[in-house]
C-alpha atoms as a PDB file:
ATOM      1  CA  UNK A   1     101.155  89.874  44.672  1.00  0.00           C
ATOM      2  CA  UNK A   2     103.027  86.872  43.473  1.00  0.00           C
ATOM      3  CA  UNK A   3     104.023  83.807  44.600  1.00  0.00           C
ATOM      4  CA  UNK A   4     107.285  82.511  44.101  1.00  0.00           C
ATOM      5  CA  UNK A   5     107.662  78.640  43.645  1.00  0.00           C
ATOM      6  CA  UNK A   6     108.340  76.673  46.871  1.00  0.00           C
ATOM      7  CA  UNK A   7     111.571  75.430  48.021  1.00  0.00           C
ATOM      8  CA  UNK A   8     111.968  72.312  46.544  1.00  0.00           C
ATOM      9  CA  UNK A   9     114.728  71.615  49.381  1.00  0.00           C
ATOM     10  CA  UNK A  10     111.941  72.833  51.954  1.00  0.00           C
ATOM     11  CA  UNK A  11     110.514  69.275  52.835  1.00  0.00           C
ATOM     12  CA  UNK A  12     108.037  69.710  55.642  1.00  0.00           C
ATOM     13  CA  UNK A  13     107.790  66.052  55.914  1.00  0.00           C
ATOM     14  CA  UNK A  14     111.375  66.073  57.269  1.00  0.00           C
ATOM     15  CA  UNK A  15     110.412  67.927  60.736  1.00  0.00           C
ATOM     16  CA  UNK A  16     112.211  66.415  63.429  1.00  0.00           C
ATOM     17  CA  UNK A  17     109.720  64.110  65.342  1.00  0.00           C
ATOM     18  CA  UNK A  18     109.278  64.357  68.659  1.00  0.00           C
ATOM     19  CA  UNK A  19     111.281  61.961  70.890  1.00  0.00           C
ATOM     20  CA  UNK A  20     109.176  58.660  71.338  1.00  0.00           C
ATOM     21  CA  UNK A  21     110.675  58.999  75.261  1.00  0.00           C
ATOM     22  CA  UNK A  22     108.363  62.071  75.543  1.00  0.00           C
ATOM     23  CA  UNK A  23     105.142  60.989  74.138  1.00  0.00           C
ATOM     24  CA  UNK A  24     105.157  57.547  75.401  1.00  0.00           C
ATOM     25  CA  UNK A  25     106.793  58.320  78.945  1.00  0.00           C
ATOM     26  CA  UNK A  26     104.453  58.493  82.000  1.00  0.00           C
ATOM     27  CA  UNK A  27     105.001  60.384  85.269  1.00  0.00           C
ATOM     28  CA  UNK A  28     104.339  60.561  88.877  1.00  0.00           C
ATOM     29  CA  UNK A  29     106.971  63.348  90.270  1.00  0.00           C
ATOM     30  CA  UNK A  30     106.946  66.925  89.626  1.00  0.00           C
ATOM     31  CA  UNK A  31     110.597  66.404  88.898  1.00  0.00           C
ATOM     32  CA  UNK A  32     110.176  63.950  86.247  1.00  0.00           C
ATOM     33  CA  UNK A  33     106.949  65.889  84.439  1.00  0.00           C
ATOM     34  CA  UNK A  34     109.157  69.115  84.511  1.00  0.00           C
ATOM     35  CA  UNK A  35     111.866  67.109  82.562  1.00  0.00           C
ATOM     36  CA  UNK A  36     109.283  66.190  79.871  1.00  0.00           C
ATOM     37  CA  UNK A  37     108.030  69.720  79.345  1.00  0.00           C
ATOM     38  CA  UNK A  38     110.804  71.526  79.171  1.00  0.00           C
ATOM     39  CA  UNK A  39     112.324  68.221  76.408  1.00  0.00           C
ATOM     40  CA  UNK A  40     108.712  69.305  74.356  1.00  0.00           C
ATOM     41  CA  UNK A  41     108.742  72.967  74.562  1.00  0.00           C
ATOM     42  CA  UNK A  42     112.202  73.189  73.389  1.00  0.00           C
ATOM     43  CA  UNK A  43     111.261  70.337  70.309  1.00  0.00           C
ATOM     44  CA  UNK A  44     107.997  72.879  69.690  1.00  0.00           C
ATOM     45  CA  UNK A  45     110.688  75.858  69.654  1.00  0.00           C
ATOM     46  CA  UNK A  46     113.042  74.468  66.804  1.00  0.00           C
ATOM     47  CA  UNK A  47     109.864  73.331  65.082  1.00  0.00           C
ATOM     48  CA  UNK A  48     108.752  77.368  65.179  1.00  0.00           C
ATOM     49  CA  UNK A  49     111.351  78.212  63.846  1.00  0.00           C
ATOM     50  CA  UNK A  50     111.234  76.762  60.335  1.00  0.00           C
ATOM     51  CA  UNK A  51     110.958  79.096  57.907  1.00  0.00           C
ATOM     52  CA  UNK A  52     108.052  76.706  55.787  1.00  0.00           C
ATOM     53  CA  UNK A  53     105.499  77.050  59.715  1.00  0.00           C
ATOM     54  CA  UNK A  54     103.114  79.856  58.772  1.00  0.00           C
ATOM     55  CA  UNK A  55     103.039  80.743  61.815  1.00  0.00           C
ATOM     56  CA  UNK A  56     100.480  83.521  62.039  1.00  0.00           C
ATOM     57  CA  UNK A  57      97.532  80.389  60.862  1.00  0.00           C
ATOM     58  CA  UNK A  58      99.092  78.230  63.145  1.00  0.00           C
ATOM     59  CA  UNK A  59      98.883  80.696  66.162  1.00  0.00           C
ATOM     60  CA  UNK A  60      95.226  81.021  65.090  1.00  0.00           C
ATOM     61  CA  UNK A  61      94.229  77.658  65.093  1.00  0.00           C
ATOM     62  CA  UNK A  62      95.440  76.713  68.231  1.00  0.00           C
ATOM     63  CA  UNK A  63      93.492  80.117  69.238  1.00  0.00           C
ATOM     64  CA  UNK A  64      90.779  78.087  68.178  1.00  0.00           C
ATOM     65  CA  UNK A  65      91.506  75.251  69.793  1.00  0.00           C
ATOM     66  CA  UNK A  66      92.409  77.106  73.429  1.00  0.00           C
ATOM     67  CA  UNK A  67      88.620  78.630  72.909  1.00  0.00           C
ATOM     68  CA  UNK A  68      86.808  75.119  72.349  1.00  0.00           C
ATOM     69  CA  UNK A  69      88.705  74.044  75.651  1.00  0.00           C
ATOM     70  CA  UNK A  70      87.822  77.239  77.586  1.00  0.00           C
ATOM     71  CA  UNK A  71      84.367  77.220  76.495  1.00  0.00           C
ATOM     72  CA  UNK A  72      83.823  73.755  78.118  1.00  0.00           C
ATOM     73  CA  UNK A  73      85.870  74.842  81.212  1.00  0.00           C
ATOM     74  CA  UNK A  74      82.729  76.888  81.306  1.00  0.00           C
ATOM     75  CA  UNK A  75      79.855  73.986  81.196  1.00  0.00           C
ATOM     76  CA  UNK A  76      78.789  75.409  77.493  1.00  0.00           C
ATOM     77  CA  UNK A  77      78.491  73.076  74.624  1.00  0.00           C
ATOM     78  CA  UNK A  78      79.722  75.318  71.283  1.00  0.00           C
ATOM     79  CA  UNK A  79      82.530  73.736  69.800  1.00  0.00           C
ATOM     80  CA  UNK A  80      84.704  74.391  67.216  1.00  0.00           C
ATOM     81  CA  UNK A  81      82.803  74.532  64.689  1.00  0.00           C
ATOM     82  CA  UNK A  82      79.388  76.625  66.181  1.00  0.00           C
ATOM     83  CA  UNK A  83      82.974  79.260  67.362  1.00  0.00           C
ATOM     84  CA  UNK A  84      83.783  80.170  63.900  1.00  0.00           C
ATOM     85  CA  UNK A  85      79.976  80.371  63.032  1.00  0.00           C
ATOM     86  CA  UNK A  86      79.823  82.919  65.950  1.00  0.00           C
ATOM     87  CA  UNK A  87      83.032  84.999  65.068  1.00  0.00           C
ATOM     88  CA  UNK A  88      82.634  84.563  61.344  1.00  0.00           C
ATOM     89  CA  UNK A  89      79.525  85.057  60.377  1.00  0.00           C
ATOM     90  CA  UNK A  90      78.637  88.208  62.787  1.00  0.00           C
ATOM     91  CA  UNK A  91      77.216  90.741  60.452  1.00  0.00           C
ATOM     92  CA  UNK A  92      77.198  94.529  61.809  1.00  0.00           C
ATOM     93  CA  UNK A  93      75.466  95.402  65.290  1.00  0.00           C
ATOM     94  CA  UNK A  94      75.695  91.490  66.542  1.00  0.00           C
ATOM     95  CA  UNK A  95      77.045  90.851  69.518  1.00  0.00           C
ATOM     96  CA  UNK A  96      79.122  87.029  69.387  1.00  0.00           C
ATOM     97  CA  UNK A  97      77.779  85.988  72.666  1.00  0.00           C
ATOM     98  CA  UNK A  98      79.796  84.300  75.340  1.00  0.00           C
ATOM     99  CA  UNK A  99      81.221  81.759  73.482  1.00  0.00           C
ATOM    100  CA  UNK A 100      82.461  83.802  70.717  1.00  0.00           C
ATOM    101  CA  UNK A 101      83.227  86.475  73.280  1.00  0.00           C
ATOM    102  CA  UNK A 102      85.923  83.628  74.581  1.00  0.00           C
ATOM    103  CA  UNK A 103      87.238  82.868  70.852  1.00  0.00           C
ATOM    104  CA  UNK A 104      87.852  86.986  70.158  1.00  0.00           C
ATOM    105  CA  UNK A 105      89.931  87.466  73.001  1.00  0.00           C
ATOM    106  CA  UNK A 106      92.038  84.455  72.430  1.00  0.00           C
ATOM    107  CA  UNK A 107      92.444  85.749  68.200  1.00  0.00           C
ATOM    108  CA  UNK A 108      93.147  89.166  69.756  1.00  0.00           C
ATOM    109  CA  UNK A 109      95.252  87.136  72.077  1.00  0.00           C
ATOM    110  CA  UNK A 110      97.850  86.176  69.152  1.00  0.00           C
ATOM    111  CA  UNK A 111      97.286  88.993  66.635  1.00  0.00           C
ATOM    112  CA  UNK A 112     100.265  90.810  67.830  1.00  0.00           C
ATOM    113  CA  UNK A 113     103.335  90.349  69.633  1.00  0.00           C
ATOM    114  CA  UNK A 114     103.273  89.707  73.351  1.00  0.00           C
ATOM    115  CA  UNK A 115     102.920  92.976  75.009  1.00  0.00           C
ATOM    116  CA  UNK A 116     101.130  94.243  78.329  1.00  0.00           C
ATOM    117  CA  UNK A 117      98.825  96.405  75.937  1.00  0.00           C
ATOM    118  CA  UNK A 118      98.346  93.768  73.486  1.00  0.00           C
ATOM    119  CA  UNK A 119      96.932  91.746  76.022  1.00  0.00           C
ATOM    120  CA  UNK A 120      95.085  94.959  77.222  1.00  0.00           C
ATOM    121  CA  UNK A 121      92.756  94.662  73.910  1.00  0.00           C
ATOM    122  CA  UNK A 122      92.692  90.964  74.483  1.00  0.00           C
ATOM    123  CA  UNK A 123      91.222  90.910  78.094  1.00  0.00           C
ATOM    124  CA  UNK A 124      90.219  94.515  78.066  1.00  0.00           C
ATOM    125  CA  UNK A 125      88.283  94.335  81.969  1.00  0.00           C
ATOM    126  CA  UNK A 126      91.441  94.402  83.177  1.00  0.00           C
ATOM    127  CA  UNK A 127      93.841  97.379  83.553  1.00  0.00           C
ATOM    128  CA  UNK A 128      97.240  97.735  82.174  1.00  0.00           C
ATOM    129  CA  UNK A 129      98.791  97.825  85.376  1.00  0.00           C
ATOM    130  CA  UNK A 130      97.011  94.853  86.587  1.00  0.00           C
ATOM    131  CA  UNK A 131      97.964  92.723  83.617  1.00  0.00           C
ATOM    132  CA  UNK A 132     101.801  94.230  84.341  1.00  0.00           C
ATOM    133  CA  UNK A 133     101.576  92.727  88.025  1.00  0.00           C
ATOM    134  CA  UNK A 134     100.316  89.429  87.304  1.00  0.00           C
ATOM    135  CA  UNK A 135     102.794  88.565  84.436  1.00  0.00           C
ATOM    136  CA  UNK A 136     105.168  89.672  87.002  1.00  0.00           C
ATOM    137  CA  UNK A 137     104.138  87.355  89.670  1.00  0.00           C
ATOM    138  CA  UNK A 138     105.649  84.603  87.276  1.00  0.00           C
ATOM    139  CA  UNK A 139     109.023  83.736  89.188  1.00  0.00           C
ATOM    140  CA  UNK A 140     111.272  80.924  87.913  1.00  0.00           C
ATOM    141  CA  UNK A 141     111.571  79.014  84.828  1.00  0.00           C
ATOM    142  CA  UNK A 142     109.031  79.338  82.396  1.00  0.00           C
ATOM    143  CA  UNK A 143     106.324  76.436  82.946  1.00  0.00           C
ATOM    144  CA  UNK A 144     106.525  77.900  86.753  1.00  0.00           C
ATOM    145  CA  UNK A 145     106.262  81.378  85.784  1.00  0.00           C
ATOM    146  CA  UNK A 146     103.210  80.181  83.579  1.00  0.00           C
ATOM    147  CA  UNK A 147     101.635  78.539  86.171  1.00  0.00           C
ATOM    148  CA  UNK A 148     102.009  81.049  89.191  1.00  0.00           C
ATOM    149  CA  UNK A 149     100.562  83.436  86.422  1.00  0.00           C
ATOM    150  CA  UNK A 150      97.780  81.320  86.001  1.00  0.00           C
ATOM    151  CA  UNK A 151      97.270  80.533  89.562  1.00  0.00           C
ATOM    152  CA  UNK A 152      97.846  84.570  90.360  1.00  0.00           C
ATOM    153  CA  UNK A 153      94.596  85.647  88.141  1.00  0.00           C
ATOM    154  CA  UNK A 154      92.604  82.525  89.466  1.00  0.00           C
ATOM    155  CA  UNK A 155      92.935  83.611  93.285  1.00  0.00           C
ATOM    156  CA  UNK A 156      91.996  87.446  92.571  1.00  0.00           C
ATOM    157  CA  UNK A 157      89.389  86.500  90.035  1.00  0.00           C
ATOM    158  CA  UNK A 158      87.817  83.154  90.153  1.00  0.00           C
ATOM    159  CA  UNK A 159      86.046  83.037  87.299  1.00  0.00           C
ATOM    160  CA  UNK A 160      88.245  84.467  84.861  1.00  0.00           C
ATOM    161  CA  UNK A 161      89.690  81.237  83.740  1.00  0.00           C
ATOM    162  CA  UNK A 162      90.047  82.468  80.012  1.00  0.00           C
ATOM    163  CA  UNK A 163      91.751  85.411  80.680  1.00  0.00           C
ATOM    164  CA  UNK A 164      94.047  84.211  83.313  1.00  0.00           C
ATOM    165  CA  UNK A 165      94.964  81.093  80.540  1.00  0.00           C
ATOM    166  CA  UNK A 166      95.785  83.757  78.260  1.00  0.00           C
ATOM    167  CA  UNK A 167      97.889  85.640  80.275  1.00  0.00           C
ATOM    168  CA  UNK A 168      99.786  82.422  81.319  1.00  0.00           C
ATOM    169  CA  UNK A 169     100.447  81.459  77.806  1.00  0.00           C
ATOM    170  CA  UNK A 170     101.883  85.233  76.994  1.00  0.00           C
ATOM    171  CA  UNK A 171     104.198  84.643  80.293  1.00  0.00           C
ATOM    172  CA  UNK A 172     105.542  81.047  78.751  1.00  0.00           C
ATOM    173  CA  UNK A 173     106.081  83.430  75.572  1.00  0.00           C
ATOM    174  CA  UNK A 174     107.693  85.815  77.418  1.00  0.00           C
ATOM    175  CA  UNK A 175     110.179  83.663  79.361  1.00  0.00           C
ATOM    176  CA  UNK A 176     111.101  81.358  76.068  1.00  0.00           C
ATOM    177  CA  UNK A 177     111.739  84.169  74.063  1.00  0.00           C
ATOM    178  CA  UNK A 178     108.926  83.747  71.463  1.00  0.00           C
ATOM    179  CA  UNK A 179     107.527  87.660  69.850  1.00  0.00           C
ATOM    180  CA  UNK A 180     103.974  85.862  69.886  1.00  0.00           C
ATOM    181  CA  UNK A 181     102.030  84.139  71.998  1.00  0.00           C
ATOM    182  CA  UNK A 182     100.977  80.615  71.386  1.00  0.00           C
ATOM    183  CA  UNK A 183      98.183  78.887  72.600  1.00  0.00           C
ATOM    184  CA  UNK A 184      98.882  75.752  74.469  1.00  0.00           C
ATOM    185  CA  UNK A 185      97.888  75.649  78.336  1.00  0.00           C
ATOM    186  CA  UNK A 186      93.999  75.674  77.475  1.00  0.00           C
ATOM    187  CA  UNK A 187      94.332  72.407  75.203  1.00  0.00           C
ATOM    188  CA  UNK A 188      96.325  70.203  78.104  1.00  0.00           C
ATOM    189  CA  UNK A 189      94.072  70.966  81.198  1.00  0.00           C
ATOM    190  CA  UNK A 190      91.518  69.182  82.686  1.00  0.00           C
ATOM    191  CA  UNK A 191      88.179  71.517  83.918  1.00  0.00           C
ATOM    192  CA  UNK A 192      89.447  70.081  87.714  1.00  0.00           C
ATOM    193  CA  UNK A 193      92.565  71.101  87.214  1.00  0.00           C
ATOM    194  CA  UNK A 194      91.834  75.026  87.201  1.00  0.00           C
ATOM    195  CA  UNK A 195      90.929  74.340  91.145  1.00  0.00           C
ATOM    196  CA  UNK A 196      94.610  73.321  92.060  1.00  0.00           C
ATOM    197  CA  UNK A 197      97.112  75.091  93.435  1.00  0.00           C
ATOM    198  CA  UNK A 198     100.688  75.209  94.629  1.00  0.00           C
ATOM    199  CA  UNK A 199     102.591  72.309  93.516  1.00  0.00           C
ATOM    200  CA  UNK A 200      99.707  70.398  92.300  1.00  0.00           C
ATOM    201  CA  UNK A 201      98.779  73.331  89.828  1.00  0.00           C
ATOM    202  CA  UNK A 202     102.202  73.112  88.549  1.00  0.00           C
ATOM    203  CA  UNK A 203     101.889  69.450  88.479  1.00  0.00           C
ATOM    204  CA  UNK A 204      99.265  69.871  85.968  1.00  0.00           C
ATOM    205  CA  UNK A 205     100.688  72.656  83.845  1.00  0.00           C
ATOM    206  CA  UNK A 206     104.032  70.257  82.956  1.00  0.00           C
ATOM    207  CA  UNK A 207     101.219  67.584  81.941  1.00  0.00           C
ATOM    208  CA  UNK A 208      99.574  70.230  79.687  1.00  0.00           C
ATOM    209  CA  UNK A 209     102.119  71.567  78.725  1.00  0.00           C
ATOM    210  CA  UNK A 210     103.691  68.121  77.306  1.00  0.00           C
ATOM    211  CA  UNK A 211     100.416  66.553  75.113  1.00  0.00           C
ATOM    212  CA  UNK A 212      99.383  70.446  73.859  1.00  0.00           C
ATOM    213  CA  UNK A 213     103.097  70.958  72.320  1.00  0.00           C
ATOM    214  CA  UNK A 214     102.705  67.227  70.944  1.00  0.00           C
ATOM    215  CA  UNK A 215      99.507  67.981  69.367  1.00  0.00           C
ATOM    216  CA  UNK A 216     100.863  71.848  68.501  1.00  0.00           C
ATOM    217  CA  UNK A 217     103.744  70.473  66.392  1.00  0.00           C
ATOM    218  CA  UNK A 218     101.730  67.846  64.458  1.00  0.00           C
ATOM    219  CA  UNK A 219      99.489  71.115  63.282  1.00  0.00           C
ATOM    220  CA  UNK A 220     102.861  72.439  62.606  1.00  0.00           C
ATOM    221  CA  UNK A 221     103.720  69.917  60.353  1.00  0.00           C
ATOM    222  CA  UNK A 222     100.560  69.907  58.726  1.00  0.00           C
ATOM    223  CA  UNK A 223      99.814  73.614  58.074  1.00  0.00           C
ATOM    224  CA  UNK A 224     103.327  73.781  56.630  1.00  0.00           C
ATOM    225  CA  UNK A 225     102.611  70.600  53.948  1.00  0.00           C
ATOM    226  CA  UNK A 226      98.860  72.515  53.700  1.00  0.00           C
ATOM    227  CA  UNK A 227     100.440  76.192  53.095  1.00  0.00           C
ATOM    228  CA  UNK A 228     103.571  74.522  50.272  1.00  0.00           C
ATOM    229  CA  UNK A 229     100.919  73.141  48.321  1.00  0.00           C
ATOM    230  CA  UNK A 230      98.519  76.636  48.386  1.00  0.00           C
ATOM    231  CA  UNK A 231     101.863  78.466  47.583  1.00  0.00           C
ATOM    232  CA  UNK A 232     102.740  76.049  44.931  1.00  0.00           C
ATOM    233  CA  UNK A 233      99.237  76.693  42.971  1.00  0.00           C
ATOM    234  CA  UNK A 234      99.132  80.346  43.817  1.00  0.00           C
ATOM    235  CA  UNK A 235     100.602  80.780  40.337  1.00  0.00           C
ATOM    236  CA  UNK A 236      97.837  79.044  38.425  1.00  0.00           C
ATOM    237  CA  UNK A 237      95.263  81.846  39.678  1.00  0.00           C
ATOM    238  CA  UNK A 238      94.637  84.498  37.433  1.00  0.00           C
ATOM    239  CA  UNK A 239      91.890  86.743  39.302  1.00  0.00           C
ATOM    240  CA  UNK A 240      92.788  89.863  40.319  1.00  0.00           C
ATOM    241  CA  UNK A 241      93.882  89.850  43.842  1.00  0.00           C
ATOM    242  CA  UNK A 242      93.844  86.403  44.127  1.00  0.00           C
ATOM    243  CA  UNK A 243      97.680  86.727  45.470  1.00  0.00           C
ATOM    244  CA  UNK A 244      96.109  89.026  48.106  1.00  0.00           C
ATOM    245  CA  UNK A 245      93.518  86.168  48.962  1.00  0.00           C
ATOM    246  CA  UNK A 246      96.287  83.822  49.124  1.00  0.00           C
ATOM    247  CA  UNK A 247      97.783  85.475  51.586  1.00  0.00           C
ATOM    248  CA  UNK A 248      94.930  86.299  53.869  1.00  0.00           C
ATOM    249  CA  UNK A 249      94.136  82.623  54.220  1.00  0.00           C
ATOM    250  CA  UNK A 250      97.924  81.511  54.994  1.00  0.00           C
ATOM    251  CA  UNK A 251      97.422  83.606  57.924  1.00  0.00           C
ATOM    252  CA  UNK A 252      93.620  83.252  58.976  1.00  0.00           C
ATOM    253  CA  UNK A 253      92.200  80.133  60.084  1.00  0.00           C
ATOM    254  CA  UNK A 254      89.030  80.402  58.467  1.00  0.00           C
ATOM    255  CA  UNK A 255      87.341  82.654  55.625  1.00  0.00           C
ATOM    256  CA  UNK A 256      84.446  84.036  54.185  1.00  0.00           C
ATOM    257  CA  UNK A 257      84.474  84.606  50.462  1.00  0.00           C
ATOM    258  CA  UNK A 258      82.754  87.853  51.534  1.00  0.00           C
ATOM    259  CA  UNK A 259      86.068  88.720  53.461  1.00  0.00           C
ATOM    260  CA  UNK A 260      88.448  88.385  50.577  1.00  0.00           C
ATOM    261  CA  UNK A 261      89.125  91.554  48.414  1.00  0.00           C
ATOM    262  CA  UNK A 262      87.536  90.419  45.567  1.00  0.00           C
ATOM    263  CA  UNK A 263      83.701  90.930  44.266  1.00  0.00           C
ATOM    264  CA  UNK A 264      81.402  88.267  45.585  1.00  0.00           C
ATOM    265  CA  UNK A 265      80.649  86.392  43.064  1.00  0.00           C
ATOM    266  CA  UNK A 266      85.344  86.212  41.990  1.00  0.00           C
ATOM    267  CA  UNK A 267      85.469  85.448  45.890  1.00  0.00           C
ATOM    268  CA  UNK A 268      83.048  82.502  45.681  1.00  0.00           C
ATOM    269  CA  UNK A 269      84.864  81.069  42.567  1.00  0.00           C
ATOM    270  CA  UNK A 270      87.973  81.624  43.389  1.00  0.00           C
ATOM    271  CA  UNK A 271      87.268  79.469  46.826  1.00  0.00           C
ATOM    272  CA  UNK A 272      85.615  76.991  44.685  1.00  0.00           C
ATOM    273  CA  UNK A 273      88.723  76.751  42.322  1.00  0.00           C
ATOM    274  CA  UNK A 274      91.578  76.398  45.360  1.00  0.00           C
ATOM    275  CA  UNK A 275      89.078  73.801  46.749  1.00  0.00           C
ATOM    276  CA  UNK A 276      89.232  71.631  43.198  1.00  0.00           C
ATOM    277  CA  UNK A 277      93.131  72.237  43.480  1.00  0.00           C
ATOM    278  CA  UNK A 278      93.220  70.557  46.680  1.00  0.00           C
ATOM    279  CA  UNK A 279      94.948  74.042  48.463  1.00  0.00           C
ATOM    280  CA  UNK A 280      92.143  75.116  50.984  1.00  0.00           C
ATOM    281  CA  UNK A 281      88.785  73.238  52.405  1.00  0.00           C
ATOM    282  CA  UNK A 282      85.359  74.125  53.081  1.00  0.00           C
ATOM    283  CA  UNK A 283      85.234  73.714  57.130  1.00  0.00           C
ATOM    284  CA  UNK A 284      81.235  74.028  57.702  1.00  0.00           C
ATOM    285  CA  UNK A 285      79.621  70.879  54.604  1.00  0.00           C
ATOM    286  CA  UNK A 286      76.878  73.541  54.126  1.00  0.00           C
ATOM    287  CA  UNK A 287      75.452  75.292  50.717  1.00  0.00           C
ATOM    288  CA  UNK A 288      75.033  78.517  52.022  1.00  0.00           C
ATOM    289  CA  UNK A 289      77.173  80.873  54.731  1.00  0.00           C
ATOM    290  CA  UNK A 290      80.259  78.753  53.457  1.00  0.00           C
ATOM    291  CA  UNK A 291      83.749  78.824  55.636  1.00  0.00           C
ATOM    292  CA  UNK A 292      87.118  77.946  53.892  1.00  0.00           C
ATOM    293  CA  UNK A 293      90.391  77.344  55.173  1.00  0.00           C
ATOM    294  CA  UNK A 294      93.778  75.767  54.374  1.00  0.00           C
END
């Protein structure tokens, strides 16, 4: 596979910012917190749809980032990095434990595009048909629809606060158009906030909704500066099926060497030589049982 040179044209440092008025503003009425959210999600939606977003990484680090939030809902103390240790670094016959039970579904979550039976294999203890009805009991615009998703699961099943946050987040999709879903509801709430309801609940989804697609399109931003640079040295690399590699981690949010389709020992030199070139990082600052990613 080859790489051809980036765009020089293709400036990622030219993304539009988002409006001062919505990151500064503060709010006490549904009305005005509903004004703010729909102002960001429609900023995050322009921003998603530049060509230089890679958006499958960026859909799986904010899966990351939605797990580290759900997994503290819960009262448990893994965080982002002890998740990718528990995904990553599962050899054959583990089982990921709760924790990286919670990051699965919410990669599984964004693997695909938003579908009742992609969903299926991301919360699989529910049935088709009962994913069908609660993305249906979304009604209105599509922080509402989110949210009366959300607050559907919550009052049939309590305790599945990860899989009802998923399902919200595939109904925002839904209603906005996008083909994937996009983590963003888990990174805004508060733990208290998954005991509201009615207005209240909505109250708190705007909120979310607002400082999750602030921090969402600063990743943005970044991945896309991250992935012009790894495109722009992809030509420099002269292993076999380093192109391959390439593309695996503009689309993954974290890597073993032993998961790129090289031998070990090109894997392990190859990660070495992007990480000299300034195109990916090591994530873990061990020696051994390494993790890289742009």
């Amino acid at each position: 596979m080859t790489f051809a040179r980036p765009d020089r044209s293709i400036d990622p440092d030219t993304f539009p910012r988002m409006p001062s008025w919505v990151t500064s503003a503060s709010t006490e009425t549904l009305e005005d917190v509903a004004f703010l959210s729909g102002a960001a999600l429609s900023h995050l939606h322009l921003v998603l749809g530049r060509e230089e977003v890679p958006q499958a990484l960026l859909r799986d680090r904010l899966a990351l980032r939605a797990a580290e939030a759900c997994v503290m809902f819960s009262g448990r103390q893994e965080r982002a990095a002890e998740l990718r240790d528990a995904v990553h670094l599962l050899r054959p016959g583990d089982l990921p434990g709760p924790a990286g039970e919670t990051y699965l579904a919410w990669q599984r979550a964004v693997e695909g595009p938003v579908s009742v039976k992609a969903l299926g294999r991301a919360v699989p203890t529910f049935e088709p048909g009962q994913i069908a009805m609660w993305l249906d009991a979304g009604k209105g615009l599509p922080v509402t629809r989110a949210a009366m998703v959300l607050e559907a699961v919550l009052m049939d099943a309590p305790r599945a606060e990860t899989k009802g946050l998923i399902l919200a987040d595939a109904a925002l999709a839904q209603a906005l158009g996008w083909g994937h879903l996009v983590p963003l509801l888990a990174g805004g709430l508060k733990r208290a906030d998954l005991r509201k309801r009615g207005d209240d609940l909505r109250f708190a989804c705007h909120r979310a909704f607002v400082s999750s697609t602030i921090e969402a399109e600063r990743l943005a931003a970044d991945l896309a500066r991250r992935a012009a640079h790894l495109k722009a040295v992809a030509p420099k690399l002269r292993a076999k099926g380093a192109g391959d590699a390439v593309e695996m981690f503009l689309t993954r949010d974290a890597l073993t060497p032993s998961a790129l389709p090289l031998p070990d020992r090109a894997a392990r030199r190859l990660c070495d030589r992007l990480v000299d070139l300034g195109a990916i990082r090591e994530l873990t600052g061990r020696d051994t049982f390494r993790l890289y990613g742009v």
